[in-house]
Structures are given as structure tokens and as C-alpha cells.
C-alpha atoms as a PDB file:
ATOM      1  CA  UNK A   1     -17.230   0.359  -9.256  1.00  0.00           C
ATOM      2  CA  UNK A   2     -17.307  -3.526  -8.734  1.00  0.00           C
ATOM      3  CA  UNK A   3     -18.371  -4.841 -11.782  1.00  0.00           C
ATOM      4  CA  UNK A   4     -18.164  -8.628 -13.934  1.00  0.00           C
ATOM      5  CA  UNK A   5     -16.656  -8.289 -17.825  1.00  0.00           C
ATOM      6  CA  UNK A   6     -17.438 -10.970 -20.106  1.00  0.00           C
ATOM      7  CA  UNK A   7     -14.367 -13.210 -20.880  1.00  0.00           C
ATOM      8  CA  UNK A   8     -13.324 -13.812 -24.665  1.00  0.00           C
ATOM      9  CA  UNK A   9     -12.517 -17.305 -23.969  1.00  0.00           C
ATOM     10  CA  UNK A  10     -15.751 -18.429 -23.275  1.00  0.00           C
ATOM     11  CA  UNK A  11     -19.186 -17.407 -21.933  1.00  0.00           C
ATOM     12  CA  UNK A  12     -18.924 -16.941 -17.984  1.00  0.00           C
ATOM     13  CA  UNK A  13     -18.091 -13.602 -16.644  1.00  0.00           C
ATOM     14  CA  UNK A  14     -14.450 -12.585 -14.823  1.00  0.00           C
ATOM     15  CA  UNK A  15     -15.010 -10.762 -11.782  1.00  0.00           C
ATOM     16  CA  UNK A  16     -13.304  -7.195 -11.343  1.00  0.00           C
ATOM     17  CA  UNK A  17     -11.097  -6.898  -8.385  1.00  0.00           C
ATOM     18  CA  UNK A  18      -9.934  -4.083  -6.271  1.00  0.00           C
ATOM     19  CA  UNK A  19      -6.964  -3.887  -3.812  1.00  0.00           C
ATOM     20  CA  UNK A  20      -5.901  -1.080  -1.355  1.00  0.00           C
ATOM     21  CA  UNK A  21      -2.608  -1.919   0.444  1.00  0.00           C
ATOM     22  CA  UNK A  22      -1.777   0.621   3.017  1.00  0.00           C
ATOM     23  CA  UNK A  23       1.770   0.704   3.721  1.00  0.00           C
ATOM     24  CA  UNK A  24       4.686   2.702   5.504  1.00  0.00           C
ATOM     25  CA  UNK A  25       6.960   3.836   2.389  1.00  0.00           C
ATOM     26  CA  UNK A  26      10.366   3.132   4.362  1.00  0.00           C
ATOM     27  CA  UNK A  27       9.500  -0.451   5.630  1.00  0.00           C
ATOM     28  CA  UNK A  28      11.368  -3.669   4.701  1.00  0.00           C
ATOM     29  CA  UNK A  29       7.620  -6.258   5.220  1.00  0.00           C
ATOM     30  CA  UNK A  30       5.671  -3.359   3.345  1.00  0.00           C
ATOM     31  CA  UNK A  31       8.086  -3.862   0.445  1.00  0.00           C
ATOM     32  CA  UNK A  32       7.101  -7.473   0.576  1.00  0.00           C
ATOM     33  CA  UNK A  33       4.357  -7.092   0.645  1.00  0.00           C
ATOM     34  CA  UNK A  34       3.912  -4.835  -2.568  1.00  0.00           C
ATOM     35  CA  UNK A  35       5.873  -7.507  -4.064  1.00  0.00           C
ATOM     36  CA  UNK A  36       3.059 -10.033  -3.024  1.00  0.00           C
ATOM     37  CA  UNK A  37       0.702  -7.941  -4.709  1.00  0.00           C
ATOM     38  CA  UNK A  38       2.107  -7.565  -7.421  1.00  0.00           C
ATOM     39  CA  UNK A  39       2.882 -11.150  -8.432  1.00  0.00           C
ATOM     40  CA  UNK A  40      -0.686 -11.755  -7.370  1.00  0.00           C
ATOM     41  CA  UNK A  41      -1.778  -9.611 -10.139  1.00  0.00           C
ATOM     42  CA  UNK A  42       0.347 -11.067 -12.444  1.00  0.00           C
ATOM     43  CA  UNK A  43      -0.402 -14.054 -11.757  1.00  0.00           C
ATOM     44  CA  UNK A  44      -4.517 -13.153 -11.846  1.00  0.00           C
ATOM     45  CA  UNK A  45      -6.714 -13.592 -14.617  1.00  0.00           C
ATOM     46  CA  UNK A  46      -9.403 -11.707 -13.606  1.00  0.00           C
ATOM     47  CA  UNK A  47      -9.011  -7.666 -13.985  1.00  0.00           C
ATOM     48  CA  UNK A  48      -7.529  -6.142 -10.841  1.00  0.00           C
ATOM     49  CA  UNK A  49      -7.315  -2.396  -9.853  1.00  0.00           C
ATOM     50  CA  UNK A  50      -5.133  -1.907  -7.280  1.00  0.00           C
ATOM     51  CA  UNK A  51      -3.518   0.905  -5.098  1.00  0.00           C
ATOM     52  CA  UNK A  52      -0.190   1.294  -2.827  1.00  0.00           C
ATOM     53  CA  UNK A  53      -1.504   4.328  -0.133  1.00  0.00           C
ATOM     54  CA  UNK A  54       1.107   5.629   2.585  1.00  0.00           C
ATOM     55  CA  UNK A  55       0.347   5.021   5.696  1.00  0.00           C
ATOM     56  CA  UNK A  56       1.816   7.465   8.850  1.00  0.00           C
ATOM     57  CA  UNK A  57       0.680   8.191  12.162  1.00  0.00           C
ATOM     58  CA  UNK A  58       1.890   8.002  15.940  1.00  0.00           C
ATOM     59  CA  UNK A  59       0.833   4.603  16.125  1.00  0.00           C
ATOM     60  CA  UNK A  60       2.097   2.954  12.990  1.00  0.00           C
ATOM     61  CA  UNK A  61       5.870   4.972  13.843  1.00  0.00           C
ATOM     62  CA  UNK A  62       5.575   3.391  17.270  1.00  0.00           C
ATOM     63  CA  UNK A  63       5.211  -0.051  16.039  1.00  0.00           C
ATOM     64  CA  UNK A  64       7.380   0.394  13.221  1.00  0.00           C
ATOM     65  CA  UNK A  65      10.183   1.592  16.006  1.00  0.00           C
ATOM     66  CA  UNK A  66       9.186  -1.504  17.912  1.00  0.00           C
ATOM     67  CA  UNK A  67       9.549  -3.891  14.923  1.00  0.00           C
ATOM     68  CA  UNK A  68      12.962  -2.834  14.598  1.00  0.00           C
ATOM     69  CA  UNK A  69      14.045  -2.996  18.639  1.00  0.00           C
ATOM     70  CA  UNK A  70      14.744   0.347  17.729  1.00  0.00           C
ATOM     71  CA  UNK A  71      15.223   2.635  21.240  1.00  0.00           C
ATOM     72  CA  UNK A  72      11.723   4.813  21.974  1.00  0.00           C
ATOM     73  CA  UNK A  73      12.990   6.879  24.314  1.00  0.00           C
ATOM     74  CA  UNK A  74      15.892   8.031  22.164  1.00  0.00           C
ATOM     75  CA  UNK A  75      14.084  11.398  21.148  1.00  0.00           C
ATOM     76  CA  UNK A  76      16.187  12.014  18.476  1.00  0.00           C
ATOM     77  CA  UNK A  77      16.367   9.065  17.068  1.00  0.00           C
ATOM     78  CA  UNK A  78      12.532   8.709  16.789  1.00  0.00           C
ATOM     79  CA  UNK A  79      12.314  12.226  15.560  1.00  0.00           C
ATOM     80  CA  UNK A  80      14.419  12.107  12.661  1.00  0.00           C
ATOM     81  CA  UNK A  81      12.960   8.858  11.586  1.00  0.00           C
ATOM     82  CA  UNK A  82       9.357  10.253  11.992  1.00  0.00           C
ATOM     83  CA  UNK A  83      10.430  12.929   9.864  1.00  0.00           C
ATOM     84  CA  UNK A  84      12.133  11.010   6.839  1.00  0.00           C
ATOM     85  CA  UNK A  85       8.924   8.932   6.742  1.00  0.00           C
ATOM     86  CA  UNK A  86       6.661  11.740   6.097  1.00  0.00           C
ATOM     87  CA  UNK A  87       9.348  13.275   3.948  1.00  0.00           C
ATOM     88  CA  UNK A  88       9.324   9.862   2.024  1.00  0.00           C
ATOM     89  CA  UNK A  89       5.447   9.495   1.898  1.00  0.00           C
ATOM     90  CA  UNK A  90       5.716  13.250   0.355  1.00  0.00           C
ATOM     91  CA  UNK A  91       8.383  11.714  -2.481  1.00  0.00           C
ATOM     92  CA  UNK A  92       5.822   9.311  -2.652  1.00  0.00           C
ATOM     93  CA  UNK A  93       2.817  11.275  -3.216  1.00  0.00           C
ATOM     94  CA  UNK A  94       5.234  13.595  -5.625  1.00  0.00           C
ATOM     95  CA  UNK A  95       6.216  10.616  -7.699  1.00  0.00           C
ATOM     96  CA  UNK A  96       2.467   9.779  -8.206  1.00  0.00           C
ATOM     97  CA  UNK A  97       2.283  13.197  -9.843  1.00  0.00           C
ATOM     98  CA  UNK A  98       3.925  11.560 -12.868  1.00  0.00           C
ATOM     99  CA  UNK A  99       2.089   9.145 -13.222  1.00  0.00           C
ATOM    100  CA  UNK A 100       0.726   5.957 -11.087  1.00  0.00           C
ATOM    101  CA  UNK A 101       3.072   3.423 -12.345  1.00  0.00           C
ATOM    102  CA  UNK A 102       5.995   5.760 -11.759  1.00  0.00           C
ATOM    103  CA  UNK A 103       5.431   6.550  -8.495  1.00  0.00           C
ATOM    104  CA  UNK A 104       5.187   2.634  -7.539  1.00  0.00           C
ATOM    105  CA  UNK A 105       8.470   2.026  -9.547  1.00  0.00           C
ATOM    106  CA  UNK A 106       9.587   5.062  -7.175  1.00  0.00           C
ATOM    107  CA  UNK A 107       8.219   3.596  -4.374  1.00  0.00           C
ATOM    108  CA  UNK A 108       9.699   0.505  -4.598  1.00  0.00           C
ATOM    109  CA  UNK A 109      13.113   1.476  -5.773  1.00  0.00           C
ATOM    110  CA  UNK A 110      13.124   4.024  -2.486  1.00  0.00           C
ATOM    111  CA  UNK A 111      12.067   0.757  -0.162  1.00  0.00           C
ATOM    112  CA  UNK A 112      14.606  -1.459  -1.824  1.00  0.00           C
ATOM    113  CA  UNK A 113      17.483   0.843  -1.230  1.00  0.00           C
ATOM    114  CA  UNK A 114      16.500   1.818   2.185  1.00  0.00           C
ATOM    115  CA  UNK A 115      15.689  -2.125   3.036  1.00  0.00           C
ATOM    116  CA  UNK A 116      18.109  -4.106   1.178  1.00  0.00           C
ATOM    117  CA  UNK A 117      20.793  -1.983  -0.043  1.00  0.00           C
ATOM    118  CA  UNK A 118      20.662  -0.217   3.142  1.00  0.00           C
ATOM    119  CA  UNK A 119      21.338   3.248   2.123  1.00  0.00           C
ATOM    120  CA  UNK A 120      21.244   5.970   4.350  1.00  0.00           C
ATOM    121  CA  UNK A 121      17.837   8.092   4.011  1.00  0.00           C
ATOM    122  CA  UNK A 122      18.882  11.434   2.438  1.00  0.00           C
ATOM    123  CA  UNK A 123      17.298  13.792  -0.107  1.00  0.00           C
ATOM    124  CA  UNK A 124      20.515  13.046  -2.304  1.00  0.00           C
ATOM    125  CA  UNK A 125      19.202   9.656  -2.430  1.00  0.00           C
ATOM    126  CA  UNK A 126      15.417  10.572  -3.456  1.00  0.00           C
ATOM    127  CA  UNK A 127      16.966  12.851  -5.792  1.00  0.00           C
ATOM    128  CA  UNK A 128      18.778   9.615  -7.346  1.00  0.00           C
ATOM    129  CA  UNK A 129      16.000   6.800  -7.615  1.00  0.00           C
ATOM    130  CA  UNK A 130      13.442   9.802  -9.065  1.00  0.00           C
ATOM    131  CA  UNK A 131      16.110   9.907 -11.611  1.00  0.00           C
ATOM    132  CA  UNK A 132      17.030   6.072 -11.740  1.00  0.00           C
ATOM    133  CA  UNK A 133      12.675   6.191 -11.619  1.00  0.00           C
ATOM    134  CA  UNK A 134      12.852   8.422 -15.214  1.00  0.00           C
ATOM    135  CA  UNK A 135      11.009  10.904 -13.334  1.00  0.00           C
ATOM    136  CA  UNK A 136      11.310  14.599 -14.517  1.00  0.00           C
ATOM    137  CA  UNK A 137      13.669  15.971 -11.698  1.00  0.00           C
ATOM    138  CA  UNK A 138      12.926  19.623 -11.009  1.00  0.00           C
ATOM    139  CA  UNK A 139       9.006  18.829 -11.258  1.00  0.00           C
ATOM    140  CA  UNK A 140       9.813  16.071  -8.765  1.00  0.00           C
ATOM    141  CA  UNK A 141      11.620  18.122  -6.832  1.00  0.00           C
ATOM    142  CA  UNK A 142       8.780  21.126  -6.833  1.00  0.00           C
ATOM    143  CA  UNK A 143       6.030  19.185  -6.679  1.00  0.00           C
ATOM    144  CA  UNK A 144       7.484  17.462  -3.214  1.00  0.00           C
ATOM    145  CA  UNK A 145       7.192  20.147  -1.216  1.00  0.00           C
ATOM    146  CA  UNK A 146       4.047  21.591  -2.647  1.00  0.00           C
ATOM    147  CA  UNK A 147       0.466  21.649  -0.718  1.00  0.00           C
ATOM    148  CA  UNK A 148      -0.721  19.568  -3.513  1.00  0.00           C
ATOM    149  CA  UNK A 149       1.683  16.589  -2.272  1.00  0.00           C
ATOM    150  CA  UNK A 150       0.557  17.439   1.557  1.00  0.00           C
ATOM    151  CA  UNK A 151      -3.233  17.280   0.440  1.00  0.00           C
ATOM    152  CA  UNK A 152      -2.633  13.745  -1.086  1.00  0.00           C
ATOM    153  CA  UNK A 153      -1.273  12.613   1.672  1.00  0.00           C
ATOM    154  CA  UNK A 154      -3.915  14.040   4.074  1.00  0.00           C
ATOM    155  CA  UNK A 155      -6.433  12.298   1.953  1.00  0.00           C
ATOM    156  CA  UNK A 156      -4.408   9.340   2.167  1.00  0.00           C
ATOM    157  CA  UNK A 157      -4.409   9.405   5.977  1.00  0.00           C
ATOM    158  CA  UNK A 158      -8.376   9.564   5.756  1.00  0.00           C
ATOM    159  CA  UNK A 159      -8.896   6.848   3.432  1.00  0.00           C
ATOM    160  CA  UNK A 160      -6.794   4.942   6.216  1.00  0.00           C
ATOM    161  CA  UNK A 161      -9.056   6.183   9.486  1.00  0.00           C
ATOM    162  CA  UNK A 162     -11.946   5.754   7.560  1.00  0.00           C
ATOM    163  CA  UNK A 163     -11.004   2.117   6.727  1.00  0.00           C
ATOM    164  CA  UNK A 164     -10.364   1.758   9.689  1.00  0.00           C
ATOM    165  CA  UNK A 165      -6.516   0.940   9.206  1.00  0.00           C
ATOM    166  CA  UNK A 166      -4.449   0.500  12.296  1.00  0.00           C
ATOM    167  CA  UNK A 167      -0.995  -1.559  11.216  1.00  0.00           C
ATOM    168  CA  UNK A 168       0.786  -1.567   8.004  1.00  0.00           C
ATOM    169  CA  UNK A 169       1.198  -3.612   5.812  1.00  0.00           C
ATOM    170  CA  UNK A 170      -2.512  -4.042   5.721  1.00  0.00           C
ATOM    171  CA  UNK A 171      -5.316  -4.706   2.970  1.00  0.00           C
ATOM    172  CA  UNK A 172      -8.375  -4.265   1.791  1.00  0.00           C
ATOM    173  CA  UNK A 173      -9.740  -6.838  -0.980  1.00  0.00           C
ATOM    174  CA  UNK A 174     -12.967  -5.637  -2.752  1.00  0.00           C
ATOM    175  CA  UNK A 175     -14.377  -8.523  -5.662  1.00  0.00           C
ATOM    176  CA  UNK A 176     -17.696  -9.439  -6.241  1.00  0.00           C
ATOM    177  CA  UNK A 177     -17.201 -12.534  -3.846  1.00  0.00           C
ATOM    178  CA  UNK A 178     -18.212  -9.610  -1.438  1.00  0.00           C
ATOM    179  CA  UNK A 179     -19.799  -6.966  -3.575  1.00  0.00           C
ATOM    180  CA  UNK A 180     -20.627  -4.343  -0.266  1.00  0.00           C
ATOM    181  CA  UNK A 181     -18.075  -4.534   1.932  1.00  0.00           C
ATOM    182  CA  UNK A 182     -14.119  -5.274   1.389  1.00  0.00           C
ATOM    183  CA  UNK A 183     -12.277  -8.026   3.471  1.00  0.00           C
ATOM    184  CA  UNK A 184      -9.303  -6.256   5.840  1.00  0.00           C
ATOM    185  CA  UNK A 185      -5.761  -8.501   6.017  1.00  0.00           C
ATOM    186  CA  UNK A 186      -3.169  -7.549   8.730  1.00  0.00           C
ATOM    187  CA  UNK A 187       0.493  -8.167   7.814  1.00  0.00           C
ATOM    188  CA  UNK A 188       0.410 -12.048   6.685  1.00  0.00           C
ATOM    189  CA  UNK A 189      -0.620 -10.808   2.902  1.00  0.00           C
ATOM    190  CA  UNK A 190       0.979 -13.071  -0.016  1.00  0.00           C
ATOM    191  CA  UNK A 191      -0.024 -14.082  -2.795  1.00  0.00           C
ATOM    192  CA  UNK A 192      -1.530 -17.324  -2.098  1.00  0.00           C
ATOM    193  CA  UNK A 193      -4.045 -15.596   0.440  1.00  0.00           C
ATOM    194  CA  UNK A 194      -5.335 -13.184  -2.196  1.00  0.00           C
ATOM    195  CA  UNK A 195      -5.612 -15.992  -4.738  1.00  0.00           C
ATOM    196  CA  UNK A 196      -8.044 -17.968  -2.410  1.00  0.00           C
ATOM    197  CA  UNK A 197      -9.649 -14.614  -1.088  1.00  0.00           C
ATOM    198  CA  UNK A 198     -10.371 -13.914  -4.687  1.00  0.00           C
ATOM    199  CA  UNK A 199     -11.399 -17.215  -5.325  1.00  0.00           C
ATOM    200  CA  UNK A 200     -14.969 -18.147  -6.981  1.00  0.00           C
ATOM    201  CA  UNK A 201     -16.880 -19.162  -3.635  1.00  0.00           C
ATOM    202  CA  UNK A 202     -13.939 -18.317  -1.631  1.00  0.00           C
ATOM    203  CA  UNK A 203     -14.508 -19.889   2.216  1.00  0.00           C
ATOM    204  CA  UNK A 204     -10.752 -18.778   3.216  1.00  0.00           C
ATOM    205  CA  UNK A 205     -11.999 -16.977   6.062  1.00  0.00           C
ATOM    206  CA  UNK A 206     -13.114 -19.631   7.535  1.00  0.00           C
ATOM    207  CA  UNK A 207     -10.456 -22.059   6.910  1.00  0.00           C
ATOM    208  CA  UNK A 208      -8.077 -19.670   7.593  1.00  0.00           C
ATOM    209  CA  UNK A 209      -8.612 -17.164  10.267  1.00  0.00           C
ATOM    210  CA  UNK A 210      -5.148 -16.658  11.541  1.00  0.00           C
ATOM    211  CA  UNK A 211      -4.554 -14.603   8.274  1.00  0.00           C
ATOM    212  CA  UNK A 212      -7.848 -12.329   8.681  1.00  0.00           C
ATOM    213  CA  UNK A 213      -7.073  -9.672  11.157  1.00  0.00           C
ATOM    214  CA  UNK A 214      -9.149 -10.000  14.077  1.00  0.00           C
ATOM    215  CA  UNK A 215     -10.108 -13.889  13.203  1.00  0.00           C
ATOM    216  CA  UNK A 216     -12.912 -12.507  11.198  1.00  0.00           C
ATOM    217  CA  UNK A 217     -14.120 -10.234   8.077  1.00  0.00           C
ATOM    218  CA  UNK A 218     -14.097  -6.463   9.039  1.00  0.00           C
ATOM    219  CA  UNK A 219     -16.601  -4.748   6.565  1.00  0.00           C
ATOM    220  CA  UNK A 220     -15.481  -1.641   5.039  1.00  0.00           C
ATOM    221  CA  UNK A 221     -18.008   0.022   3.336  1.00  0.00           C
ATOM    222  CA  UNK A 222     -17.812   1.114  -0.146  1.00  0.00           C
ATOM    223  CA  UNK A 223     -19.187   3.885  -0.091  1.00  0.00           C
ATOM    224  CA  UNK A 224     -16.804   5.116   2.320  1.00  0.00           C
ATOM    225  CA  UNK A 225     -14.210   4.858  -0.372  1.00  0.00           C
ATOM    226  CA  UNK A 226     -12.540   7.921  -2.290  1.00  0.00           C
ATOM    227  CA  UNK A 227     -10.552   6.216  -4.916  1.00  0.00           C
ATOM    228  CA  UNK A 228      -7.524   7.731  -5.894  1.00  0.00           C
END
């Protein structure tokens, strides 16, 4: 899938980039983060493909709790906020149904008024940003509580185990800078990072190791990928 395209404004080739950012669809540093992204590609002159996949499991709620000093031993507390996260991954996942850039303006618009505006989680409120989102309502509304939208997110949850995801934010940058294996990035992702990651005969890593999760490069295979 990693490929070069010629460039019109002269006669060396732009590299094709792909990013996976795994993140948790209520969180205030995964918002951020998609932000980061986002200017990054922007910003980018090479081609980028790029994809926002949910991210929930006992292990990413736990730390999530812990992030936010939140109580673990209040049951109910952790229960109902384990619940609107998968319900919010399923919004999510229904959003997508639309249409990838709709579910990312969805996905965004959910985090911002969770994160910033503060808004209580309710299905009033995903009601309102679909609609705020110009997604169709009832098919939102059907297609969130369909097995379709708790396959994708299955299949989300094993593109995350099988790259070998185990925090969120985190991301996987594939270029042809590193043509077989993608480069893994725990929570310090901005936009600067990418830009040098992406770089022509990028040495980041090894100026900057603090920003590469476990102070190295993690391969992820390829062909491990099933690209949504």
C-alpha cells in the first residue's frame, strides 16, 4: 500500500504516508491529539492516509480512570463510565457509516463537548452533535445499535492487539522512510514529531527517544494490517 507518486513540481518522488491513531473517543489528550494529526496533515506535502480507530479495553479504562484521579473502587462510577465509552465508540463506529470524514467531524465534536464544554454524556447529546455533524438521524440512530457497528468495533479492538497497542493516544506512522514495519508513538504525538518522523532520512529516533514508546522503534508488521 506504501507507495512514492511523482510530484508536478519537479522530478523527485513524494513519499505516501499512512497514520493509525488509536484513541479512547471520550478523552480530553486523545482529542489533542487528533488535532495534532490533523494540522500535521495539513501542514504535509506529501500524500497522507490516515485513520482515527477507538480504542477500549480493561486496561486503557483503568488508566483512563487513573488519569483523571478518578475513584477505582467506586463500582458505579467505573461502570457507568465503562459503559458510555463503548456506547460512544459505537456512535463512533455508527457515524463512520456515513461516511469517514463525518464520523471524525462526529468524533471530534462528541470529544469537544465532553472535554471542553463539559457536557454531561447522554444519548440526548449524541443525538445532538450527529445532527450538529449533518448526519442522517434515524440511520444514525439504527445503525448504532446494530451488529454491524459491534463488528467494527471488534475489528477495531484487533487491529489494536495485533499492533500491539497498549495506551491511548498512541500511533502508528507507516512512510517509505520505513517501508516494512510502522514506527509506534505513546502519548507525546504533535505535530512536530510526525514532521521529523516523516522526514526524508529521518534519525528522530535517535535524537529523540523520550517520544518513541519504549526508547526505541517497535515494528509492526504490515502485513498484519486490515485497513479500514
Amino acid at each position: 500500500m506504501l507507495s512514492t507518486t511523482h510530484s508536478e513540481k519537479g522530478n523527485h518522488f513524494k513519499q505516501v504516508i499512512e497514520i493509525y491513531l488509536f484513541i479512547n473517543p471520550i478523552g480530553s489528550v486523545c482529542y489533542q491529539a487528533e488535532k495534532g494529526v490533523m494540522d500535521f496533515i495539513q501542514s504535509c506535502e506529501e500524500k497522507v492516509h490516515f485513520h482515527f480507530i477507538p480504542v477500549h479495553n480493561f486496561k486503557t479504562f483503568s488508566d483512563y480512570m487513573k488519569a483523571l484521579e478518578l475513584p477505582a473502587k467506586d463500582l458505579n462510577l467505573r461502570n457507568e463510565l465503562f459503559s458510555q465509552t463503548y456506547e460512544a465508540c459505537l456512535a463512533y463506529s455508527a457515524a463512520c457509516m456515513q461516511g469517514k470524514k463525518k464520523g471524525r467531524v462526529f468524533l471530534m465534536a462528541m470529544q469537544h463537548a465532553l472535554t471542553i464544554d463539559n457536557l454531561p454524556f447522554s444519548q440526548k447529546l449524541l443525538q445532538q452533535i450527529a445532527y450538529e455533524s449533518n448526519l442522517d438521524i434515524p440511520m444514525f440512530l439504527e445503525d448504532k445499535k446494530s451488529e454491524f457497528a459491534k463488528a467494527a468495533f471488534e475489528a477495531d479492538q484487533k487491529i489494536a492487539r495485533e499492533m500491539n497497542i497498549l495506551t491511548t493516544p498512541s500511533c502508528v506512522v507507516f512512510s517509505d522512510q520505513h517501508k516494512d514495519h510502522g514506527l509506534l508513538i505513546e502519548e507525546y504525538i504533535t505535530v512536530d514529531l510526525l514532521e521529523k518522523l516523516c522526514a526524508q532520512g529521518s534519525e528522530v529516533y535517535e535524537s529523540n527517544p523520550i517520544a518513541i514508546a519504549s526508547n526505541q522503534l517497535p515494528a509492526v508488521k504490515k502485513n498484519h494490517l486490515h485497513v479500514l
